[in-house]
C-alpha atoms as a PDB file:
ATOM      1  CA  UNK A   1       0.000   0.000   0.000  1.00  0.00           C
ATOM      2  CA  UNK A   2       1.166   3.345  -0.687  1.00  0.00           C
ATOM      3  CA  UNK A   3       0.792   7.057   0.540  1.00  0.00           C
ATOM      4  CA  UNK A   4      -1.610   7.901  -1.704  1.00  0.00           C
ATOM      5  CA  UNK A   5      -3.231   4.141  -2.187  1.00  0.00           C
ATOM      6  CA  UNK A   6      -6.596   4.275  -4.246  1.00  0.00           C
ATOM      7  CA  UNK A   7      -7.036   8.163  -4.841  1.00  0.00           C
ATOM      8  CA  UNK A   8      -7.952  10.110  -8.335  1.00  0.00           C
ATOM      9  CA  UNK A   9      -5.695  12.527  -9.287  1.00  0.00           C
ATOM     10  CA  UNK A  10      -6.101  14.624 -12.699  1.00  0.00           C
ATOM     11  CA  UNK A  11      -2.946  15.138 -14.247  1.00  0.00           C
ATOM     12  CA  UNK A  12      -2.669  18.047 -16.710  1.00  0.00           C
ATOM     13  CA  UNK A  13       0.072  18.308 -18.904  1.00  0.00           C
ATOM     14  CA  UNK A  14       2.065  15.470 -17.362  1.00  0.00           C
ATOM     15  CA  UNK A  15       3.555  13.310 -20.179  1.00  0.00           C
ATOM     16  CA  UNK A  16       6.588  14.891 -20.374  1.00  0.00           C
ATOM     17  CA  UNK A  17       9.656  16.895 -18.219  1.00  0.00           C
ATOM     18  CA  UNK A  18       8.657  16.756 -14.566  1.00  0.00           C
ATOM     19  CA  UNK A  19       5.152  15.184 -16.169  1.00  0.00           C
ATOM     20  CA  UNK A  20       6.010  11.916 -16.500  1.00  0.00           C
ATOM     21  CA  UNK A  21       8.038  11.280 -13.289  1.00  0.00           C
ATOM     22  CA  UNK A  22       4.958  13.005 -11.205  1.00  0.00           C
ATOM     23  CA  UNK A  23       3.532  10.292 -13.428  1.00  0.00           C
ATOM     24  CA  UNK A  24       5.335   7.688 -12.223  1.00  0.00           C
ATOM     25  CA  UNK A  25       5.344   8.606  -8.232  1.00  0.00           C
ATOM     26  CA  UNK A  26       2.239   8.915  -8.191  1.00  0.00           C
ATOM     27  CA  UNK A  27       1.224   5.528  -9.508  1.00  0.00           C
ATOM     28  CA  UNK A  28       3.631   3.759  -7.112  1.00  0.00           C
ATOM     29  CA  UNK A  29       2.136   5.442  -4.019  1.00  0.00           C
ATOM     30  CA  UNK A  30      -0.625   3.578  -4.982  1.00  0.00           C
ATOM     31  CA  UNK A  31      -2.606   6.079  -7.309  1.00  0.00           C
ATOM     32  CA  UNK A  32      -4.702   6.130 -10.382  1.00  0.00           C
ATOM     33  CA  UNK A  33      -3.892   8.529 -13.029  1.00  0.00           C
ATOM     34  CA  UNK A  34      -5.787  10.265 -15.586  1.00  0.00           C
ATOM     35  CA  UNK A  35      -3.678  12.296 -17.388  1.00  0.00           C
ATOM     36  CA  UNK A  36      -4.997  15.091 -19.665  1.00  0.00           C
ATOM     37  CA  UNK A  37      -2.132  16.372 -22.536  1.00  0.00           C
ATOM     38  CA  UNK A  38      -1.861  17.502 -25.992  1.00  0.00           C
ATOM     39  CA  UNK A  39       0.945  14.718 -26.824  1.00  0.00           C
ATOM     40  CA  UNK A  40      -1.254  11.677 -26.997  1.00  0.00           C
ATOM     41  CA  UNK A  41       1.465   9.304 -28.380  1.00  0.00           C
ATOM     42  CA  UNK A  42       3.510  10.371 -24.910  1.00  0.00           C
ATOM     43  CA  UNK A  43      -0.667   9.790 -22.996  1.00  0.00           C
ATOM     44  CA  UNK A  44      -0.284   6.594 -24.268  1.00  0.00           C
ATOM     45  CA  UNK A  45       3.298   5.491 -23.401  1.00  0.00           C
ATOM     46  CA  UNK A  46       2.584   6.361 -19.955  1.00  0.00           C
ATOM     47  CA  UNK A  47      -0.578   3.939 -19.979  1.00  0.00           C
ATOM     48  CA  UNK A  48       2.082   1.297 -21.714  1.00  0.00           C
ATOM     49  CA  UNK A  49       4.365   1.643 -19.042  1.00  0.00           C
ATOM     50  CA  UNK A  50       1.824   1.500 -16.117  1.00  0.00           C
ATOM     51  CA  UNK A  51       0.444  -1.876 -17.363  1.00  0.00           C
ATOM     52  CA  UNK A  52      -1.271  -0.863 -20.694  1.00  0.00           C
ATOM     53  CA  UNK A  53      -5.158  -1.874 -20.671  1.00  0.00           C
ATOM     54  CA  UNK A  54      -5.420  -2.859 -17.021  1.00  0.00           C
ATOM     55  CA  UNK A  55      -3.297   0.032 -15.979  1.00  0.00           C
ATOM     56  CA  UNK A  56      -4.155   2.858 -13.357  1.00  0.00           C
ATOM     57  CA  UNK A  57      -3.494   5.251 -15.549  1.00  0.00           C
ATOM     58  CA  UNK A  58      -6.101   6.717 -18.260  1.00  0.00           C
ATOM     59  CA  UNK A  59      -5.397   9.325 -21.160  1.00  0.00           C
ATOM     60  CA  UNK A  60      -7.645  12.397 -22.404  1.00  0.00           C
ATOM     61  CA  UNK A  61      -6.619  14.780 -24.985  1.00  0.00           C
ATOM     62  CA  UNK A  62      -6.763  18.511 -23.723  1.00  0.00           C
ATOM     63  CA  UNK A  63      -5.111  21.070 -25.296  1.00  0.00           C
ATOM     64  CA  UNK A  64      -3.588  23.968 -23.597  1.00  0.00           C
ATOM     65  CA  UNK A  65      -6.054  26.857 -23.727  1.00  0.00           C
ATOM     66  CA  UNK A  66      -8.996  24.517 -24.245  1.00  0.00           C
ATOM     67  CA  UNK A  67     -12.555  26.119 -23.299  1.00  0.00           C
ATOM     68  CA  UNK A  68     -13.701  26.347 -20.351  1.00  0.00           C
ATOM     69  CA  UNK A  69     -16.800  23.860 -21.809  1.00  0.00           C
ATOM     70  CA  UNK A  70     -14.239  21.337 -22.618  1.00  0.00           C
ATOM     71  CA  UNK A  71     -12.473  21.673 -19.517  1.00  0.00           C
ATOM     72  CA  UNK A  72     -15.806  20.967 -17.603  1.00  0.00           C
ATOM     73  CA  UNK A  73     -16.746  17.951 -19.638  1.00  0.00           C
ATOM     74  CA  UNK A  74     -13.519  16.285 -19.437  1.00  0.00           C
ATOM     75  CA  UNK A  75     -13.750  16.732 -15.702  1.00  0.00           C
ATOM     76  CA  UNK A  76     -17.208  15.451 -15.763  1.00  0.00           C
ATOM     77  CA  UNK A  77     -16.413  12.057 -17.573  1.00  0.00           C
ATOM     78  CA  UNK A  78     -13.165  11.805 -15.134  1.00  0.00           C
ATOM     79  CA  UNK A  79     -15.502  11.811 -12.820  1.00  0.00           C
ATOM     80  CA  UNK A  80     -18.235   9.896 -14.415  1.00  0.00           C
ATOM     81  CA  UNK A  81     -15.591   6.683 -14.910  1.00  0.00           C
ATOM     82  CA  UNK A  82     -13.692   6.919 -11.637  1.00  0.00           C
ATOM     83  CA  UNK A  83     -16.584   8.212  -9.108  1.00  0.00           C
ATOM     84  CA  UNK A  84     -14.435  10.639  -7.740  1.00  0.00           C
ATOM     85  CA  UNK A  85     -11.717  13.340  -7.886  1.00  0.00           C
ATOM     86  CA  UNK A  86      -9.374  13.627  -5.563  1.00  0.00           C
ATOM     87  CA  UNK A  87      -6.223  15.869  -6.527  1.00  0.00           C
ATOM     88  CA  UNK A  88      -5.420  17.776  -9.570  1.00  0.00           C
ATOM     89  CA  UNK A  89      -1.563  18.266 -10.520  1.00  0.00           C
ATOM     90  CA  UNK A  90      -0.935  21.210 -13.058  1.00  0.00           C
ATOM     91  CA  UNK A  91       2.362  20.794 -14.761  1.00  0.00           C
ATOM     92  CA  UNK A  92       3.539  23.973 -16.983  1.00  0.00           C
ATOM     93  CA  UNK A  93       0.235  25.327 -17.426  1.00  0.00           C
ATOM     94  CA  UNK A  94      -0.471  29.082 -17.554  1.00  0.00           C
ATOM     95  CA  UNK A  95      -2.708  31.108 -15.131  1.00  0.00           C
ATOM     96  CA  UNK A  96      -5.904  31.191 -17.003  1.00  0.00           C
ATOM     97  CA  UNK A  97      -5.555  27.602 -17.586  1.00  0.00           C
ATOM     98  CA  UNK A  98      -5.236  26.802 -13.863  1.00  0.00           C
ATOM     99  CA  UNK A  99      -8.335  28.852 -12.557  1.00  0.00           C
ATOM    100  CA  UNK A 100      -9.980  26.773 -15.783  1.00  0.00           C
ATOM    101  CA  UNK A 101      -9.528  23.506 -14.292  1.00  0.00           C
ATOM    102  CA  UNK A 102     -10.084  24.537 -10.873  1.00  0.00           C
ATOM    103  CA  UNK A 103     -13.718  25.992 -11.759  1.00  0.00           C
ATOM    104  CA  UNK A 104     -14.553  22.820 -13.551  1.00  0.00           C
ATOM    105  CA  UNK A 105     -13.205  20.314 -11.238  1.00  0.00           C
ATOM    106  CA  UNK A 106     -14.411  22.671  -7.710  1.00  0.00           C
ATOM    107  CA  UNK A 107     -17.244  20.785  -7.000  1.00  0.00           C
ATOM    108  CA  UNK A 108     -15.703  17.183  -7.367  1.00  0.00           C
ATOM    109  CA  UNK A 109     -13.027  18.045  -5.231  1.00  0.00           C
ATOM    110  CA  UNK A 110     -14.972  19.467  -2.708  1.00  0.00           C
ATOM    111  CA  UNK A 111     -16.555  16.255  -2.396  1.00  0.00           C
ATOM    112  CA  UNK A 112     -13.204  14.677  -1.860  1.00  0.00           C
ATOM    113  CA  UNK A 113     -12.035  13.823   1.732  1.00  0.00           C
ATOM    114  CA  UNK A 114      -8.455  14.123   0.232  1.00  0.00           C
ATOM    115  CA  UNK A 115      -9.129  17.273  -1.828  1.00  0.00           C
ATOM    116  CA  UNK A 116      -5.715  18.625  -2.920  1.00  0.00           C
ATOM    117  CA  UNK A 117      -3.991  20.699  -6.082  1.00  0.00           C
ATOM    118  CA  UNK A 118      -0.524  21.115  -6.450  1.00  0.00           C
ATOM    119  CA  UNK A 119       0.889  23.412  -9.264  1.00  0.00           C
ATOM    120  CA  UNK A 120       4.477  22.269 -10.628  1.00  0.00           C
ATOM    121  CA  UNK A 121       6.407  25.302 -13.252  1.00  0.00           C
ATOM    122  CA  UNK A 122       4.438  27.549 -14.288  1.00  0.00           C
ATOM    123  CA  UNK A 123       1.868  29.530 -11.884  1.00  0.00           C
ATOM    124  CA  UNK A 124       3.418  28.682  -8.928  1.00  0.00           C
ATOM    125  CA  UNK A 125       3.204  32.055  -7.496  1.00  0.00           C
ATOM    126  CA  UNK A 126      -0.378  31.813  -7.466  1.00  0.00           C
ATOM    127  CA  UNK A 127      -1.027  28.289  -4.389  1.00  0.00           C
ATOM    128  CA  UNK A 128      -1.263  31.282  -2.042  1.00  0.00           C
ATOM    129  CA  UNK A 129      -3.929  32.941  -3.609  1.00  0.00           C
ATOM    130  CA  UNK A 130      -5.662  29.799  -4.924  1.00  0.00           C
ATOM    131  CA  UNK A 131      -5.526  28.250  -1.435  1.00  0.00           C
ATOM    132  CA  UNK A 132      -7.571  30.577   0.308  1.00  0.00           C
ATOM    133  CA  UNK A 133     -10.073  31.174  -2.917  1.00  0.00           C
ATOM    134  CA  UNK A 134     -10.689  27.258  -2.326  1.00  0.00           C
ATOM    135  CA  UNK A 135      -9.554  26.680   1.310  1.00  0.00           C
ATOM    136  CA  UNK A 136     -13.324  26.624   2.635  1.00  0.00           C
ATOM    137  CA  UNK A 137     -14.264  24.424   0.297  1.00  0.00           C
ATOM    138  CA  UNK A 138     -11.463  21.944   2.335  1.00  0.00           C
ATOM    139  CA  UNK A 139      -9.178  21.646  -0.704  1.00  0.00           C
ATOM    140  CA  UNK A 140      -5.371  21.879  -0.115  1.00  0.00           C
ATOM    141  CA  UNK A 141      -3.171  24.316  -3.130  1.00  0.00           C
ATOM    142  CA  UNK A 142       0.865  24.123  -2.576  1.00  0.00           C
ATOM    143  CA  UNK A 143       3.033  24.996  -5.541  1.00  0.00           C
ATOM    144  CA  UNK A 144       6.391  22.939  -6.480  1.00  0.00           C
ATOM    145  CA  UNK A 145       8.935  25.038  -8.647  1.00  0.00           C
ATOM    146  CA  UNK A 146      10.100  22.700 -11.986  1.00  0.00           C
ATOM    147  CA  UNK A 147      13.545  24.017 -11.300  1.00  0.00           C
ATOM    148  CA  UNK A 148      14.826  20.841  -9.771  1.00  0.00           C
ATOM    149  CA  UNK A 149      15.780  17.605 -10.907  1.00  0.00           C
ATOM    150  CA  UNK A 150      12.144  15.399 -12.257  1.00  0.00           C
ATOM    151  CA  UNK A 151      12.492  12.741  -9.544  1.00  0.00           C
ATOM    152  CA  UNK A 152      12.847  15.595  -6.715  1.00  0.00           C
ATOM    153  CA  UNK A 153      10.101  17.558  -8.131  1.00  0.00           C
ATOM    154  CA  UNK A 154       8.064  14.432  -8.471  1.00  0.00           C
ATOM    155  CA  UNK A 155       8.375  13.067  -4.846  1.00  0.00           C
ATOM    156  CA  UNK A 156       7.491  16.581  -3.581  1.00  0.00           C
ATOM    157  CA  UNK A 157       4.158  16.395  -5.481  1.00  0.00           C
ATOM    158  CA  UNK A 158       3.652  13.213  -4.106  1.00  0.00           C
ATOM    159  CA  UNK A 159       4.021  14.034  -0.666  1.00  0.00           C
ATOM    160  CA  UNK A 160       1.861  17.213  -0.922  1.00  0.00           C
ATOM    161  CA  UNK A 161      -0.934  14.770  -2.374  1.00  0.00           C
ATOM    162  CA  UNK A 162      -0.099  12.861   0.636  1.00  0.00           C
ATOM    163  CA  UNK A 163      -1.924  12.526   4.007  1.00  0.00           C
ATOM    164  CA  UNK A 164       1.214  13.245   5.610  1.00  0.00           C
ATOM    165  CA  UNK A 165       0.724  16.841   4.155  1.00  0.00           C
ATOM    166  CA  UNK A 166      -3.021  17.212   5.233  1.00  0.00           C
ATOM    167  CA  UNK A 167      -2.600  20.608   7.352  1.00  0.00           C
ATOM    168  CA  UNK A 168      -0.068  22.101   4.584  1.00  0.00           C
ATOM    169  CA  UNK A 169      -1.764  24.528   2.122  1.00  0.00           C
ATOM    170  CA  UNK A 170      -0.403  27.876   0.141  1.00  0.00           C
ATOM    171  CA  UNK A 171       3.042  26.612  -0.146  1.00  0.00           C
ATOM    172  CA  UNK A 172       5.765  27.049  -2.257  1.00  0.00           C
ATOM    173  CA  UNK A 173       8.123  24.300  -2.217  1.00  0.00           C
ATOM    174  CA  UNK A 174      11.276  25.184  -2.176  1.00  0.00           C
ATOM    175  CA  UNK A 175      13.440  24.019  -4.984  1.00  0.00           C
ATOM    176  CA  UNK A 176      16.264  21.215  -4.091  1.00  0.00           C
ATOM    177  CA  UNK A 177      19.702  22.688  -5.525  1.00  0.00           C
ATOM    178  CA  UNK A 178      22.084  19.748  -4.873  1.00  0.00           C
ATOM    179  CA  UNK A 179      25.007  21.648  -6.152  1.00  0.00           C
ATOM    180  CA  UNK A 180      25.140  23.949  -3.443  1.00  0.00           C
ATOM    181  CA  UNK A 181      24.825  20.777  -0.699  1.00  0.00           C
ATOM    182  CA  UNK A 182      27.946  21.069   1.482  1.00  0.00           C
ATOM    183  CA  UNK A 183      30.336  18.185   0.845  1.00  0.00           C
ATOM    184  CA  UNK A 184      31.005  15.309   2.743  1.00  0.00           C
ATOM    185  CA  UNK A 185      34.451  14.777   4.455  1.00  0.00           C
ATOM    186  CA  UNK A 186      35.525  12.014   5.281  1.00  0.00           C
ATOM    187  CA  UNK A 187      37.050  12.096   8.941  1.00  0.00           C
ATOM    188  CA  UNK A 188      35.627  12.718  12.630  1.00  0.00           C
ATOM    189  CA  UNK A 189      32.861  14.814  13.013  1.00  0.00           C
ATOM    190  CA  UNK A 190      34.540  18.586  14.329  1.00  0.00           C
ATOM    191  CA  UNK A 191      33.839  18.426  18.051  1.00  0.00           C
END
């Protein structure tokens, strides 16, 4: 069983960069996928590499900009197949395309005991504002920054999906920059 074992999360934009590693985590913490992208070919790799027709992980077409109609109805049949929504994970996608999908998928989420968003790249700057536009509706908005290495910014989406982050809302994660670690010596700790 994993962190996030049998919950819904929407995926936009997540078949490739940081996409398909968010991808990845999240289906070995135990989560299905449905991924919404304008590369289907990539869609459909993902679904390949997750077990192809009995795999957790679905793929829509959506291109970025769609209308606000589309948006809604592709939310709707998400919900329609899976029965819920849980968590939404925006990868590169622009302002007006955020607020989009959070209008059409507001309602589902609300219904969520899990209810959680977490923007990766672009429109980061906005979890603050986002979280308190839906934090009495009891869903969670934290922002990871796509400046870090896939796996790193995949594991931090995971965990903010996670139950472990329940009470955490409005942040911005910071980025991991490994370069600047301090490095190890070998030797006696400095007493």
């Amino acid at each position: 069983m994993g962190d996030i074992d049998g919950r819904v999360v929407l995926v936009v934009g997540g078949s490739g960069g940081p996409g398909g590693a968010i991808v990845d985590a999240l289906v070995t913490g135990g989560a299905s996928v449905e991924l919404l992208d304008e590369d289907a070919e990539a869609g459909q790799e993902a679904r390949r590499r997750h077990g192809g027709p009995l795999s957790p992980v679905s793929f829509r077409p959506l291109t970025p900009g769609a209308c606000a109609e589309l948006v809604r109805r592709t939310v709707a049949a998400v919900v329609a197949d899976r029965g819920v929504l849980d968590g939404i994970v925006a990868v590169g996608r622009s302002e007006d395309e955020i607020v989009t999908i959070l209008r059409a998928a507001r309602a589902p989420l609300r219904a969520s005991r899990h209810a959680a968003v977490v923007l990766v790249g672009d429109g980061t700057e906005q979890a603050p504002v986002l979280a308190r536009w839906l934090g009495d509706d009891g869903v969670r908005v934290n922002a990871v920054g796509s400046d870090q290495d896939d796996v790193d910014t995949a594991h931090a989406v995971r965990f903010l999906l996670s139950e472990a982050a329940e009470r955490v809302t409005g942040l911005q994660w910071p980025s991991a920059d490994r370069d600047a670690a301090l490095p190890r010596r070998p030797g006696p700790v400095p007493g």
